[in-house]
C-alpha atoms as a PDB file:
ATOM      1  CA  UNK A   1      -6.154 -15.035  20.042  1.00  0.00           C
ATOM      2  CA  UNK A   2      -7.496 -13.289  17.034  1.00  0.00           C
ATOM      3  CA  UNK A   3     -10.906 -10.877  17.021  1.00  0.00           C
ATOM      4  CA  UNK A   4     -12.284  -9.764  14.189  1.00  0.00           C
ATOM      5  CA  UNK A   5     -15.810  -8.271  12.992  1.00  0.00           C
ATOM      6  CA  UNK A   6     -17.214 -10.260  10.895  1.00  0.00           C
ATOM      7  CA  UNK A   7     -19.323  -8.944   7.630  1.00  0.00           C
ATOM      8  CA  UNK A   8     -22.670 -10.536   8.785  1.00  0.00           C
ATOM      9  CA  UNK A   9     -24.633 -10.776  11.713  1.00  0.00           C
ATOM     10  CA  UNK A  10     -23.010 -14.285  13.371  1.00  0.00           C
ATOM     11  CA  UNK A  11     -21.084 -11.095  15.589  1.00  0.00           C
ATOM     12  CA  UNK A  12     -16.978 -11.356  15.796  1.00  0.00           C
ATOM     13  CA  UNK A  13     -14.639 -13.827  14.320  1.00  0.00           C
ATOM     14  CA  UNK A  14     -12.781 -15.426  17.519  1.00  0.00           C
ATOM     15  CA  UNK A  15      -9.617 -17.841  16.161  1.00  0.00           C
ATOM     16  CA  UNK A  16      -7.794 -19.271  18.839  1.00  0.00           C
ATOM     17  CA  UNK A  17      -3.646 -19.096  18.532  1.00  0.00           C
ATOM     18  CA  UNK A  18      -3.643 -23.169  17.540  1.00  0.00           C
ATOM     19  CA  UNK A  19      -6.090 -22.389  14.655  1.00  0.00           C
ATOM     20  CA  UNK A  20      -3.883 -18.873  13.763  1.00  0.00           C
ATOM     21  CA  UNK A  21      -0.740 -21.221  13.886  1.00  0.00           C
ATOM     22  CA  UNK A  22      -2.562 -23.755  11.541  1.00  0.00           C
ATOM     23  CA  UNK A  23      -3.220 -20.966   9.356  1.00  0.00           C
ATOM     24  CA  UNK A  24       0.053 -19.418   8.564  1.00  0.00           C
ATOM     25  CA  UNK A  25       1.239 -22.975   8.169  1.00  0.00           C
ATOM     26  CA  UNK A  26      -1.002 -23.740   5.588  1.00  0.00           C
ATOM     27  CA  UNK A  27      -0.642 -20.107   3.903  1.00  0.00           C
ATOM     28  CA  UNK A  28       1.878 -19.622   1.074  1.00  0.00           C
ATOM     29  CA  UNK A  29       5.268 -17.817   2.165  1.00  0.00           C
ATOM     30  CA  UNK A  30       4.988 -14.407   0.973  1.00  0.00           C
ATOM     31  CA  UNK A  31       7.681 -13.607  -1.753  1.00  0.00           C
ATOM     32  CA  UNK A  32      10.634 -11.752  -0.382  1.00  0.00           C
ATOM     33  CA  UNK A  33      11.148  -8.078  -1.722  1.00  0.00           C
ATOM     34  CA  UNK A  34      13.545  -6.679  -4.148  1.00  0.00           C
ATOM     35  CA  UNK A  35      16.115  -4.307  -2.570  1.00  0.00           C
ATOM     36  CA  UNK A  36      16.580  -1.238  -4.860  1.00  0.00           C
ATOM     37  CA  UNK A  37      19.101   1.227  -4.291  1.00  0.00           C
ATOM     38  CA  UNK A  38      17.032   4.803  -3.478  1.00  0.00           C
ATOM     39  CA  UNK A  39      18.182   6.568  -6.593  1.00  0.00           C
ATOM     40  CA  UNK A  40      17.121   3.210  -9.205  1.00  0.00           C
ATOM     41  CA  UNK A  41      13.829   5.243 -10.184  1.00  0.00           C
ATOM     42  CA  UNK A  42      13.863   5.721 -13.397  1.00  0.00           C
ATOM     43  CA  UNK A  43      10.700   8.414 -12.520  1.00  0.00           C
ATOM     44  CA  UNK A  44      11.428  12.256 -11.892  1.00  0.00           C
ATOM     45  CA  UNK A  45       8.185  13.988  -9.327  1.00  0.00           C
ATOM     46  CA  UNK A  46       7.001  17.296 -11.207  1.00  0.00           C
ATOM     47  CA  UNK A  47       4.158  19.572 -10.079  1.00  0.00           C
ATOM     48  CA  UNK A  48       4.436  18.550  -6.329  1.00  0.00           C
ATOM     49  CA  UNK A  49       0.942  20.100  -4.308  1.00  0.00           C
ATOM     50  CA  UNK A  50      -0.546  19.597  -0.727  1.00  0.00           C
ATOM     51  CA  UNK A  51      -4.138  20.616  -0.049  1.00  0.00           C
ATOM     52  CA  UNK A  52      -6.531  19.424   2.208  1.00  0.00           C
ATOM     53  CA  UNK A  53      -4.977  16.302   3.047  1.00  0.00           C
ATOM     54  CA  UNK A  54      -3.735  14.878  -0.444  1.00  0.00           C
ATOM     55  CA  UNK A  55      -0.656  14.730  -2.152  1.00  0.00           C
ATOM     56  CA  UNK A  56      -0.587  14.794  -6.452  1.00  0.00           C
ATOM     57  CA  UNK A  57       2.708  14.827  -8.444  1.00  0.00           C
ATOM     58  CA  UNK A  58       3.229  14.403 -12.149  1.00  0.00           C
ATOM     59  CA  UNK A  59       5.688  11.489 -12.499  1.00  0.00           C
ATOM     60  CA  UNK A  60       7.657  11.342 -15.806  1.00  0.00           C
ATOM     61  CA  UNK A  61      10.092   8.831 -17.082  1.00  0.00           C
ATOM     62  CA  UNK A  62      13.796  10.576 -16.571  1.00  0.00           C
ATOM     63  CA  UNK A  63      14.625   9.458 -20.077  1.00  0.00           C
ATOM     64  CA  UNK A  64      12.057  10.932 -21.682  1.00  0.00           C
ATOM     65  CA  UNK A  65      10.268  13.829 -19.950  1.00  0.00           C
ATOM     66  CA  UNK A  66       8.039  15.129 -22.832  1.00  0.00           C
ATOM     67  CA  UNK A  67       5.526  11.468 -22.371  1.00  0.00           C
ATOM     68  CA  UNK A  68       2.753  12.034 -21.005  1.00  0.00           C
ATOM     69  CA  UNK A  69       2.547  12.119 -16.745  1.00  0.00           C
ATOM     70  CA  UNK A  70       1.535   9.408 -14.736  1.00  0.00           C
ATOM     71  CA  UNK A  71      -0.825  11.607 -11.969  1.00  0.00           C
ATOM     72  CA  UNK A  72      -0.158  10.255  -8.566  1.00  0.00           C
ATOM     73  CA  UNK A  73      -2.857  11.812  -6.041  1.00  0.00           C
ATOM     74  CA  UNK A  74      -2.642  10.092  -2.194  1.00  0.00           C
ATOM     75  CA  UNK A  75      -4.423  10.680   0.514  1.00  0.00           C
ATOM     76  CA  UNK A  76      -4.200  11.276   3.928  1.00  0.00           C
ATOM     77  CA  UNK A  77      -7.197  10.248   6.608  1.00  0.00           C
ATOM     78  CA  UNK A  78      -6.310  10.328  10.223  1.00  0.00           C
ATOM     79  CA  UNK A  79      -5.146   6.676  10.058  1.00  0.00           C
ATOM     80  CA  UNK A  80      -4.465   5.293   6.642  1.00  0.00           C
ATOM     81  CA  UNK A  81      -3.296   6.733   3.526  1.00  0.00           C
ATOM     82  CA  UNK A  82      -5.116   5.936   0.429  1.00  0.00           C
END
């Protein structure tokens, strides 16, 4: 059995294991993922920095490292990363 909240006021979302096997029935099969070998990146990481709980790094193409970066900027909250 499922629980969720639900975004208005009828309270939580209760969807018994019949209805959550219905679902995934019904739902599309999710396409499988492409195996790449670890070193296929054709990306290089410049300009690596950590402070208060992100991550940025420049990416550039390998081939061509004078285009402009990409900026990549995650971060970190106690349980997700964004």
């Amino acid at each position: 059995m499922v629980v969720g909240e639900d975004e208005g006021d009828d309270g939580p979302i209760v969807v018994s294991d019949l209805e959550e096997e219905a679902m995934r029935k019904r739902a599309p099969e999710q396409p499988q993922t492409r195996s790449h070998a670890p070193s296929s990146s054709s990306l290089a990481a410049t300009d690596v920095t950590i402070s208060d709980g992100s991550l940025t790094a420049k990416l550039i193409f390998k081939s061509d490292p004078q285009t402009k970066p990409l900026i990549l900027t995650l971060f970190v909250h106690q349980n997700a990363i964004n």
